[in-house]
PDB file of N, CA and C in Angstrom:
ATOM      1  N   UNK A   1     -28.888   3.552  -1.594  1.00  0.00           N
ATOM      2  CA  UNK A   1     -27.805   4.069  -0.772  1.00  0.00           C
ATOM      3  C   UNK A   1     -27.049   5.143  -1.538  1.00  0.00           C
ATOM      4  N   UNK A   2     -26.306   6.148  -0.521  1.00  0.00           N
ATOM      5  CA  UNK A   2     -25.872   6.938  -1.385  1.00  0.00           C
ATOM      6  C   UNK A   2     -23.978   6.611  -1.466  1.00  0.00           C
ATOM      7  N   UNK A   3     -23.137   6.576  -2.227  1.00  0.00           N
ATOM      8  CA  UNK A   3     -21.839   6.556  -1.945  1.00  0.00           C
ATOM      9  C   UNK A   3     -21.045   7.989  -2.005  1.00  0.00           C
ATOM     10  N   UNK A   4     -20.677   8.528  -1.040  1.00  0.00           N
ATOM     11  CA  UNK A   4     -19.876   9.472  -0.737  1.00  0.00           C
ATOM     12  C   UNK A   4     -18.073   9.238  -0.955  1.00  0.00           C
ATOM     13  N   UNK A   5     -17.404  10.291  -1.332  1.00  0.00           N
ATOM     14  CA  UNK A   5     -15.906  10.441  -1.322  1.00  0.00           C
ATOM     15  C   UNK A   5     -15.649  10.047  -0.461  1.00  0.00           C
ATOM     16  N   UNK A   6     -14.446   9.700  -0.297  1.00  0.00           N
ATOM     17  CA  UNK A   6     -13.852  10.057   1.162  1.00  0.00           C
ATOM     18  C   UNK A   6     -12.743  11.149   0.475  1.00  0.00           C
ATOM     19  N   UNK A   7     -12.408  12.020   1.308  1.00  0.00           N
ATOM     20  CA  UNK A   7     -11.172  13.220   1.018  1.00  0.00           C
ATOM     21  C   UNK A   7     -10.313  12.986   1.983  1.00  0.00           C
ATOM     22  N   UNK A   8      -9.491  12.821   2.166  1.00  0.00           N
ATOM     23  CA  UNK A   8      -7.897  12.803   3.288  1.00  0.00           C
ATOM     24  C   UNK A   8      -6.894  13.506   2.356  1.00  0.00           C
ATOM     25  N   UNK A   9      -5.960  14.169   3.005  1.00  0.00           N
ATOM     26  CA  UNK A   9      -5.378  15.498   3.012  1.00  0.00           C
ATOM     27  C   UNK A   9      -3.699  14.014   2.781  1.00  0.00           C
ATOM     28  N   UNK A  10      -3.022  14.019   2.031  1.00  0.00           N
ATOM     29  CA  UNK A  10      -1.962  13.305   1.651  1.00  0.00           C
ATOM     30  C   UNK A  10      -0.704  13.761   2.926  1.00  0.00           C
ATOM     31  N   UNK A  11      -0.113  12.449   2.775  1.00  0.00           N
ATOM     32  CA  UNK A  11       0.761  12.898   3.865  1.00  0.00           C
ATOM     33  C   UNK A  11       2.056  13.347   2.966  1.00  0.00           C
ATOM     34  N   UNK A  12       2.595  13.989   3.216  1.00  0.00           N
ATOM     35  CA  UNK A  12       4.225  14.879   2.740  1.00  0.00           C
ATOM     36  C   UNK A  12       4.679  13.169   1.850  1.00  0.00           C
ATOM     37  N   UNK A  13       5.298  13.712   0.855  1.00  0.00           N
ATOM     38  CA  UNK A  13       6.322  12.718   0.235  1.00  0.00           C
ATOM     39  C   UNK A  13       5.307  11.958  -0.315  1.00  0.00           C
ATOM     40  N   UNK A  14       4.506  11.737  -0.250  1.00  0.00           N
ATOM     41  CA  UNK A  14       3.475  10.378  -0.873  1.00  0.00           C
ATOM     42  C   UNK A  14       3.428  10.248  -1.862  1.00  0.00           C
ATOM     43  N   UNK A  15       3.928   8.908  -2.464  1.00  0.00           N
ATOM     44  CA  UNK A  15       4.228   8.701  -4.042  1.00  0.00           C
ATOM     45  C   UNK A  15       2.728   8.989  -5.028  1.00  0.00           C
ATOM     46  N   UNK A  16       3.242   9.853  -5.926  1.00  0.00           N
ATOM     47  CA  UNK A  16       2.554  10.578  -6.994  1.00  0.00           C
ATOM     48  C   UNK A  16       3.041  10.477  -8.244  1.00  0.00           C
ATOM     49  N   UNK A  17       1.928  11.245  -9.268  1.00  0.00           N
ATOM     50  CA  UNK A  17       2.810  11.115 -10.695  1.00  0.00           C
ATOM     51  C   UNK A  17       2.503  12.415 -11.003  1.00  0.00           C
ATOM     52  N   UNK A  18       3.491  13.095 -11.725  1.00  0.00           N
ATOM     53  CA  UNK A  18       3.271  14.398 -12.354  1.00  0.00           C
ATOM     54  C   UNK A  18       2.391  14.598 -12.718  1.00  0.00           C
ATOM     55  N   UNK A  19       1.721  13.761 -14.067  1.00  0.00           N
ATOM     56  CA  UNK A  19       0.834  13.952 -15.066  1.00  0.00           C
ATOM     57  C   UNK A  19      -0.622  13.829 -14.710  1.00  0.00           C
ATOM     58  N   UNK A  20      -0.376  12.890 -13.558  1.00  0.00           N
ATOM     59  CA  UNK A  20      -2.002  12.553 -12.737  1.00  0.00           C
ATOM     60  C   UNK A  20      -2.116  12.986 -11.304  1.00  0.00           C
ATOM     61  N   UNK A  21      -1.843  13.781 -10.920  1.00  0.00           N
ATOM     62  CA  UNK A  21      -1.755  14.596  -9.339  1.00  0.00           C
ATOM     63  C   UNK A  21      -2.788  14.133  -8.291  1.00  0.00           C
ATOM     64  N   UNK A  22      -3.813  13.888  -8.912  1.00  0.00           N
ATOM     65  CA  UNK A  22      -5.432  13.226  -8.325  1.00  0.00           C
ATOM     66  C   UNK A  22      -5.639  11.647  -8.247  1.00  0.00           C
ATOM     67  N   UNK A  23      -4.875  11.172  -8.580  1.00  0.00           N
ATOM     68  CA  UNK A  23      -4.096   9.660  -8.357  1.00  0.00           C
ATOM     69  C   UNK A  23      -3.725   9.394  -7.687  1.00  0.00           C
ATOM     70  N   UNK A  24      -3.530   8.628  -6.790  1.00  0.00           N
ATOM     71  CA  UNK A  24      -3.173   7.568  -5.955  1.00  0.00           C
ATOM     72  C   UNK A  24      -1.797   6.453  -6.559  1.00  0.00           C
ATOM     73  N   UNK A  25      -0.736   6.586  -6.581  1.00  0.00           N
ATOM     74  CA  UNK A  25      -0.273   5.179  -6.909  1.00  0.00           C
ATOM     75  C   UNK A  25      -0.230   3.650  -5.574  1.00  0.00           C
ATOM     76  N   UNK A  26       0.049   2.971  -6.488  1.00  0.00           N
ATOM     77  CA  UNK A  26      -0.326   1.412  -5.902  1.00  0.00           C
ATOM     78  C   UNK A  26       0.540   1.265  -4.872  1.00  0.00           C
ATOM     79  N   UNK A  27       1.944   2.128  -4.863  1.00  0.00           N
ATOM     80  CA  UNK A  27       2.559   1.682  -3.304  1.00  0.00           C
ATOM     81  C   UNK A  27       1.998   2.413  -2.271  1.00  0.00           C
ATOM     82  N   UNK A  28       1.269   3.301  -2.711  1.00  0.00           N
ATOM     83  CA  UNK A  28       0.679   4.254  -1.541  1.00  0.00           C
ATOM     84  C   UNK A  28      -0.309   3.668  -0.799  1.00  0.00           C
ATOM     85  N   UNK A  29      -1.159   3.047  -1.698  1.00  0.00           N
ATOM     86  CA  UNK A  29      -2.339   2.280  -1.431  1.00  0.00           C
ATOM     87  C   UNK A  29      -1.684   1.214  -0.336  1.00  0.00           C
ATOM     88  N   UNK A  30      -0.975   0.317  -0.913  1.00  0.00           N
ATOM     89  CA  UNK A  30      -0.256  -0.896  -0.637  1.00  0.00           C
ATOM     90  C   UNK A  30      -0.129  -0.468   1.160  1.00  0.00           C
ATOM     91  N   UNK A  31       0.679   0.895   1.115  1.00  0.00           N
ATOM     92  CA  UNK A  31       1.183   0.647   2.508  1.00  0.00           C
ATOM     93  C   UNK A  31       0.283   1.626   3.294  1.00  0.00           C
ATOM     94  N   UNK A  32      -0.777   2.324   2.605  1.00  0.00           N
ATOM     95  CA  UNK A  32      -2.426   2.680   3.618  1.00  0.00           C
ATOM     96  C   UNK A  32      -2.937   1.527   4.077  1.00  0.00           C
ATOM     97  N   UNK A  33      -3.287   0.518   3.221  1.00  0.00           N
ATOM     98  CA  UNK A  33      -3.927  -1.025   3.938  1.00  0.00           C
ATOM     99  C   UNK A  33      -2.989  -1.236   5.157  1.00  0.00           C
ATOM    100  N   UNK A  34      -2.230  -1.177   5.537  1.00  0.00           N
ATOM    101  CA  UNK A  34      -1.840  -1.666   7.031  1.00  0.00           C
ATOM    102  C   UNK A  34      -1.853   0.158   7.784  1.00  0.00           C
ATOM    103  N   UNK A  35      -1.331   0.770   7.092  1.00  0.00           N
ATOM    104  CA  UNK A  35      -0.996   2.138   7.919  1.00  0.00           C
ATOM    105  C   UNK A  35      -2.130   2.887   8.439  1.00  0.00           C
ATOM    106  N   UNK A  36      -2.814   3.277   7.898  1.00  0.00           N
ATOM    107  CA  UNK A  36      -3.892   3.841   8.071  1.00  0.00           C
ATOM    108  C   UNK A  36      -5.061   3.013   8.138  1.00  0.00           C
ATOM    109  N   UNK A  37      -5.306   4.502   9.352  1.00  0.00           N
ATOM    110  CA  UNK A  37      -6.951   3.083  11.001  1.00  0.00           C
ATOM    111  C   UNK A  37      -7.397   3.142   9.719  1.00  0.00           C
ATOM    112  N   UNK A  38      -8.318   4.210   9.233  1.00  0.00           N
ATOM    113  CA  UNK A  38      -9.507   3.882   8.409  1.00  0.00           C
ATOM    114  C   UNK A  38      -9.102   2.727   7.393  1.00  0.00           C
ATOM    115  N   UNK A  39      -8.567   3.186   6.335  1.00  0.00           N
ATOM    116  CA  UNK A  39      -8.445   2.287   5.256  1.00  0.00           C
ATOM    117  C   UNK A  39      -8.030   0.552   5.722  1.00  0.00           C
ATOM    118  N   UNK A  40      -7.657   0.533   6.937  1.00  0.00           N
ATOM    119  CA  UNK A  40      -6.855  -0.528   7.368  1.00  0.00           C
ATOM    120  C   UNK A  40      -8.571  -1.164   7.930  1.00  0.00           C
ATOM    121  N   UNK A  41      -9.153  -0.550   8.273  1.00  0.00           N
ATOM    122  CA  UNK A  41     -10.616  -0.997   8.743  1.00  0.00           C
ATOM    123  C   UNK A  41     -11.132  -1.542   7.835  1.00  0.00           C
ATOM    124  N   UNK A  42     -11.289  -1.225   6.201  1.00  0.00           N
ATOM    125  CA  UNK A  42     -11.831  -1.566   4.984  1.00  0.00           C
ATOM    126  C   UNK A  42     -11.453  -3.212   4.898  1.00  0.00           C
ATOM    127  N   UNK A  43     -10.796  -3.561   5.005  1.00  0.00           N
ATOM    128  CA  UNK A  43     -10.250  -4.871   5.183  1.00  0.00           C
ATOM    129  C   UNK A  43      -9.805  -6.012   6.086  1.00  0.00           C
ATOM    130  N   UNK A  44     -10.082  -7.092   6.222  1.00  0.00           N
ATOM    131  CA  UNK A  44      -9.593  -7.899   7.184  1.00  0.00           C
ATOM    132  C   UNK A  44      -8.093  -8.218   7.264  1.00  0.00           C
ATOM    133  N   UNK A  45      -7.979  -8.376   8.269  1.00  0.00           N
ATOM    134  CA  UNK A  45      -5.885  -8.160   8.257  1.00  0.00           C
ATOM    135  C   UNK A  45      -4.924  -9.457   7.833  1.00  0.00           C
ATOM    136  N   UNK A  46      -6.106 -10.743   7.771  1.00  0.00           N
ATOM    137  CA  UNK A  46      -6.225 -11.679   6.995  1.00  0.00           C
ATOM    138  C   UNK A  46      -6.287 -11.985   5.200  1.00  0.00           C
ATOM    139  N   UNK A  47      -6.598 -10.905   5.222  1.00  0.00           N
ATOM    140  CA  UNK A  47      -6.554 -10.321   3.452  1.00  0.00           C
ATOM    141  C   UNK A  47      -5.211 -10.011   2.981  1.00  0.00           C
ATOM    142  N   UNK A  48      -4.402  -9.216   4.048  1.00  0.00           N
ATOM    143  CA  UNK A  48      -3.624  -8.479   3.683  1.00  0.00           C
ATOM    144  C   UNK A  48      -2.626  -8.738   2.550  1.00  0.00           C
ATOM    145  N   UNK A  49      -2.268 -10.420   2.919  1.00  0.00           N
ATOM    146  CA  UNK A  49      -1.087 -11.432   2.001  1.00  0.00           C
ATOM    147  C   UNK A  49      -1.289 -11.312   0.976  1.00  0.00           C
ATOM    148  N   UNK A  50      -2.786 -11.713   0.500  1.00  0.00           N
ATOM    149  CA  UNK A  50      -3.072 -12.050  -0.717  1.00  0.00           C
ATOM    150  C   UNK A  50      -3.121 -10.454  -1.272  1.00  0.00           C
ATOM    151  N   UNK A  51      -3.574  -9.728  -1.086  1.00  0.00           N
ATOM    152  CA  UNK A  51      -3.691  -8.481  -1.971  1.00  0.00           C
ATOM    153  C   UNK A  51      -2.426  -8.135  -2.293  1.00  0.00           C
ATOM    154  N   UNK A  52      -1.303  -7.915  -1.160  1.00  0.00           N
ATOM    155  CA  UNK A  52       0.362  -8.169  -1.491  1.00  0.00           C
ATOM    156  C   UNK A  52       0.434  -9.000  -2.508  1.00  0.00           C
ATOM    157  N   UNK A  53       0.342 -10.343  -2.453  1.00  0.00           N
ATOM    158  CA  UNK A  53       0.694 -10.911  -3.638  1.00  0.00           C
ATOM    159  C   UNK A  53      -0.053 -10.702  -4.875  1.00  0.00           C
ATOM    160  N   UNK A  54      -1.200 -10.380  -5.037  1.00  0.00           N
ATOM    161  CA  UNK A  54      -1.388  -9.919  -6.409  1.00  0.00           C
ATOM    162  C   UNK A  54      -1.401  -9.015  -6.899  1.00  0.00           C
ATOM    163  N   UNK A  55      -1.177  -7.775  -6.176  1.00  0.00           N
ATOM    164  CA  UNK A  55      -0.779  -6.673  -6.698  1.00  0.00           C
ATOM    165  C   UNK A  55       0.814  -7.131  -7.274  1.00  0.00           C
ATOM    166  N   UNK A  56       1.597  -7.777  -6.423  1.00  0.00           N
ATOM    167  CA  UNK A  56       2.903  -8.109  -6.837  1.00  0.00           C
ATOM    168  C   UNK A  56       2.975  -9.241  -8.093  1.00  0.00           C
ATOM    169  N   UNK A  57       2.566  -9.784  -8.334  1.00  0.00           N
ATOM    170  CA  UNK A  57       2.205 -10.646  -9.596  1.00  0.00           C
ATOM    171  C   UNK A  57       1.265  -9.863 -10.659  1.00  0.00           C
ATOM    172  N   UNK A  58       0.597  -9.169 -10.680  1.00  0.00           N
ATOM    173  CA  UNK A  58      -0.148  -8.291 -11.848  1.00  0.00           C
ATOM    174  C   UNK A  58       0.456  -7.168 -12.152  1.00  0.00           C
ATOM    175  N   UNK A  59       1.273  -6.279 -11.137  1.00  0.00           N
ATOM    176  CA  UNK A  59       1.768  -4.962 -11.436  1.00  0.00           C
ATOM    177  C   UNK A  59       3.319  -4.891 -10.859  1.00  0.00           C
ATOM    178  N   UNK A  60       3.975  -3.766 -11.796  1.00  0.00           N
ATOM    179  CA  UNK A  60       5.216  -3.977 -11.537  1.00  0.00           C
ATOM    180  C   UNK A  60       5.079  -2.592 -10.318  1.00  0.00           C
ATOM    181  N   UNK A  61       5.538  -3.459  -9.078  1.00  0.00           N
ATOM    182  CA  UNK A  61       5.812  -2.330  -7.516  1.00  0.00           C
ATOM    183  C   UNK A  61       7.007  -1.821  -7.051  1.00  0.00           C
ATOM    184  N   UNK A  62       7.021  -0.675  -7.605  1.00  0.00           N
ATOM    185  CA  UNK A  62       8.395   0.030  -7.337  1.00  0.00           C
ATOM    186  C   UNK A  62       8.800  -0.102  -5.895  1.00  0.00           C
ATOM    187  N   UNK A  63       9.559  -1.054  -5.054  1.00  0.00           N
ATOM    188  CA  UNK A  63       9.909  -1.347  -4.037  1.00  0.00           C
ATOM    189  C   UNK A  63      10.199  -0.302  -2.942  1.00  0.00           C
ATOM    190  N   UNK A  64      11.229   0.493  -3.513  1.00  0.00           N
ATOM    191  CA  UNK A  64      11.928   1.615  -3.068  1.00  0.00           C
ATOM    192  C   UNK A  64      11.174   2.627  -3.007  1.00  0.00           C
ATOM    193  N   UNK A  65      10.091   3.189  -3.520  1.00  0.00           N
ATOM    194  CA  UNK A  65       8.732   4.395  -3.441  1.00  0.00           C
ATOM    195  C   UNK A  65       7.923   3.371  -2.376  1.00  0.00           C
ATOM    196  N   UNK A  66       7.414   2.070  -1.768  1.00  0.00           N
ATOM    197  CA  UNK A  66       6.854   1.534  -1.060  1.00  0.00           C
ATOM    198  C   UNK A  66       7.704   1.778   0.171  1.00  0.00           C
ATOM    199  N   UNK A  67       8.851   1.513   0.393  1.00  0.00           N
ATOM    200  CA  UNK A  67       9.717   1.485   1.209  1.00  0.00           C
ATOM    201  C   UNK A  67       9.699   3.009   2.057  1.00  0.00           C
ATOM    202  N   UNK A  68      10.230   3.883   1.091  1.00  0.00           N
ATOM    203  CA  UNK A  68      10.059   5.140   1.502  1.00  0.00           C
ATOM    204  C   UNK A  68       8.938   6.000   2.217  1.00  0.00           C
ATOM    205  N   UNK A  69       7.743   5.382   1.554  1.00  0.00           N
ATOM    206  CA  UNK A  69       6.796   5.807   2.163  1.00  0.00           C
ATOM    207  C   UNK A  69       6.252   4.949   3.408  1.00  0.00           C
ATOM    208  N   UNK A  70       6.283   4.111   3.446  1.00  0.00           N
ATOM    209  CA  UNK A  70       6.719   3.386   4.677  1.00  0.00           C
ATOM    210  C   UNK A  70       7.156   3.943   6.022  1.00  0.00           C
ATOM    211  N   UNK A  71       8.437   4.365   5.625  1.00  0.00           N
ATOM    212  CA  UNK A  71       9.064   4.620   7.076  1.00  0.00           C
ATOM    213  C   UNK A  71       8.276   6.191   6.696  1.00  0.00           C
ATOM    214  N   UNK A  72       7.838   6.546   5.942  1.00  0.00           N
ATOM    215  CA  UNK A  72       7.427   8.036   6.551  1.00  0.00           C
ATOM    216  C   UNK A  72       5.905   7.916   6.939  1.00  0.00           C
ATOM    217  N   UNK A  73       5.756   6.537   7.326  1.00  0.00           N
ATOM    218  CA  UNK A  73       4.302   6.204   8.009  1.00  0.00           C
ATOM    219  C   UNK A  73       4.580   5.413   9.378  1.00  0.00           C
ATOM    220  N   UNK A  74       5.780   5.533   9.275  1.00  0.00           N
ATOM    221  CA  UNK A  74       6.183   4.143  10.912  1.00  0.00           C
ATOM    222  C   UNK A  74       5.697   2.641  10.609  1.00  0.00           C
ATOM    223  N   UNK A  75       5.768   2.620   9.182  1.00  0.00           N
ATOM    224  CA  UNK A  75       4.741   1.316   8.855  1.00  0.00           C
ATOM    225  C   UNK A  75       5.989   0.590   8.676  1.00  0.00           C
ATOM    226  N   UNK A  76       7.405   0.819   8.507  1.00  0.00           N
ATOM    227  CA  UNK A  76       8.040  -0.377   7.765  1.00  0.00           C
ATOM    228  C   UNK A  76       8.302  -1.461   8.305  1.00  0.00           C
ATOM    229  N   UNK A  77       8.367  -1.696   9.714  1.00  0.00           N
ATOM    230  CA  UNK A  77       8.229  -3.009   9.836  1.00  0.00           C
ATOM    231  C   UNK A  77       7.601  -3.972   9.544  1.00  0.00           C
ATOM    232  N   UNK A  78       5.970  -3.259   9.642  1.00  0.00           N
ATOM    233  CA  UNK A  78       4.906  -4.174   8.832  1.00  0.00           C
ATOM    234  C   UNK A  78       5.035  -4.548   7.681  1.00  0.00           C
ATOM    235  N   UNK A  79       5.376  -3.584   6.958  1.00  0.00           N
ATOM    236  CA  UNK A  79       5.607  -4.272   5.348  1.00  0.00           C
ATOM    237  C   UNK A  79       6.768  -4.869   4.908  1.00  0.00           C
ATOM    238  N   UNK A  80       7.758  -4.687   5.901  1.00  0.00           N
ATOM    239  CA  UNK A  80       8.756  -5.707   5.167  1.00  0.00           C
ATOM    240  C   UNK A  80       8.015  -7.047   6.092  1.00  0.00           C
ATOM    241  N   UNK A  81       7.075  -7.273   7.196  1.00  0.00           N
ATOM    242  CA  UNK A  81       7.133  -8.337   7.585  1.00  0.00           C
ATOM    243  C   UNK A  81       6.189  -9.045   6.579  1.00  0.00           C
ATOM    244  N   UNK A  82       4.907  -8.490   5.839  1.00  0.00           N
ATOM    245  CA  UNK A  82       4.429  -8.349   4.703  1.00  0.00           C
ATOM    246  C   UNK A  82       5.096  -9.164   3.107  1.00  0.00           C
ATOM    247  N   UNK A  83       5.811  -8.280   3.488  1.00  0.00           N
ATOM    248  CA  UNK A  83       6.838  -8.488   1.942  1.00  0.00           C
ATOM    249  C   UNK A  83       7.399  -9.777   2.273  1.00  0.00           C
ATOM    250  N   UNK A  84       8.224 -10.036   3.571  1.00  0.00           N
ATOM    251  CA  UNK A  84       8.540 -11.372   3.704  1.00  0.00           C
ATOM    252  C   UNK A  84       8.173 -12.578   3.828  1.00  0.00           C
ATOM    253  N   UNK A  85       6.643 -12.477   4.252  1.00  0.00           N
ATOM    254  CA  UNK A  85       5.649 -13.210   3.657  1.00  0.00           C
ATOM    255  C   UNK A  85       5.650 -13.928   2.708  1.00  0.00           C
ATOM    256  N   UNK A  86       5.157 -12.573   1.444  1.00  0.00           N
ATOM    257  CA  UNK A  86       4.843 -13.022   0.244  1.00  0.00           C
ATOM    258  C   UNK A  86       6.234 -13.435  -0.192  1.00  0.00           C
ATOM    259  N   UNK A  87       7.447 -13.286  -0.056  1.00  0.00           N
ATOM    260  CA  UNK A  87       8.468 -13.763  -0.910  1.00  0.00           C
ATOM    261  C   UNK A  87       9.040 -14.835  -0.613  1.00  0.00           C
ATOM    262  N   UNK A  88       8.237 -15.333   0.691  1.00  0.00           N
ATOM    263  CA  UNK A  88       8.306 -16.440   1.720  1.00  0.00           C
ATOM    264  C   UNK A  88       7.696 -17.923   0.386  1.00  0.00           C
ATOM    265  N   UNK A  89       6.542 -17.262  -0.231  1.00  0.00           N
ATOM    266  CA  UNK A  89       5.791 -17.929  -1.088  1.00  0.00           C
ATOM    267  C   UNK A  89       6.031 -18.098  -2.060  1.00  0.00           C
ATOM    268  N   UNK A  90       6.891 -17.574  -2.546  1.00  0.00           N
ATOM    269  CA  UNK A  90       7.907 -17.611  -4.053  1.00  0.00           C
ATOM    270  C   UNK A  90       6.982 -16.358  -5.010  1.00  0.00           C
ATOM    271  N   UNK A  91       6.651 -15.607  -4.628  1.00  0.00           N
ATOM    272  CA  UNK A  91       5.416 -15.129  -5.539  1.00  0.00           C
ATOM    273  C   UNK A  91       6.196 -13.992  -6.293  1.00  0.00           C
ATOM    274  N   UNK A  92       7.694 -13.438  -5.608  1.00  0.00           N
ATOM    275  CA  UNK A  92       7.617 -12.169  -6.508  1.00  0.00           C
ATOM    276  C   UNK A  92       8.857 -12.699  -6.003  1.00  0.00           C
ATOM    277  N   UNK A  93      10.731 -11.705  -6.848  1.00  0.00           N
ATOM    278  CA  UNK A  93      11.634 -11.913  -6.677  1.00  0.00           C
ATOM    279  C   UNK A  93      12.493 -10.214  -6.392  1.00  0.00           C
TER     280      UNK A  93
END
């Protein structure tokens, strides 16, 4: 089989880092899994908790860069319903 890129064109504001421009950070990711059809296709929507919680237990998630990008996806309801979930579970504070 062959594995191909995928390329998508970033939406305005999307959390980045200076030094690595071609990077992706983890809240971006975080709130593509529900926001976006495609990437949201990659996964069962049953998954979703657990990847929340261990990204939130292995890495420190700048709340406020998740948040932000969020509402500039129409996603934030989902992820705070998400977030309330996992904090439902004691998993992160």
């Amino acid at each position: 089989t062959c594995a191909l890129p995928i390329l998508k064109k970033l939406i305005s504001e999307s959390p980045s880092e200076i030094d690595t421009p071609h990077q992706i950070r983890l809240e971006k990711l975080l709130v593509d899994l529900i926001a976006d059809k495609f990437t949201s296709s990659l996964i069962n929507n049953s998954e979703i908790d657990s990847i929340y919680e261990y990204c939130f237990k292995q890495y420190k998630i700048d709340e406020k860069k998740l948040m932000r990008y969020a509402r500039r996806r129409n996603a934030q309801k989902k992820i705070e319903a998400v977030l309330h979930a996992v904090k439902g579970k004691g998993t992160y504070d």
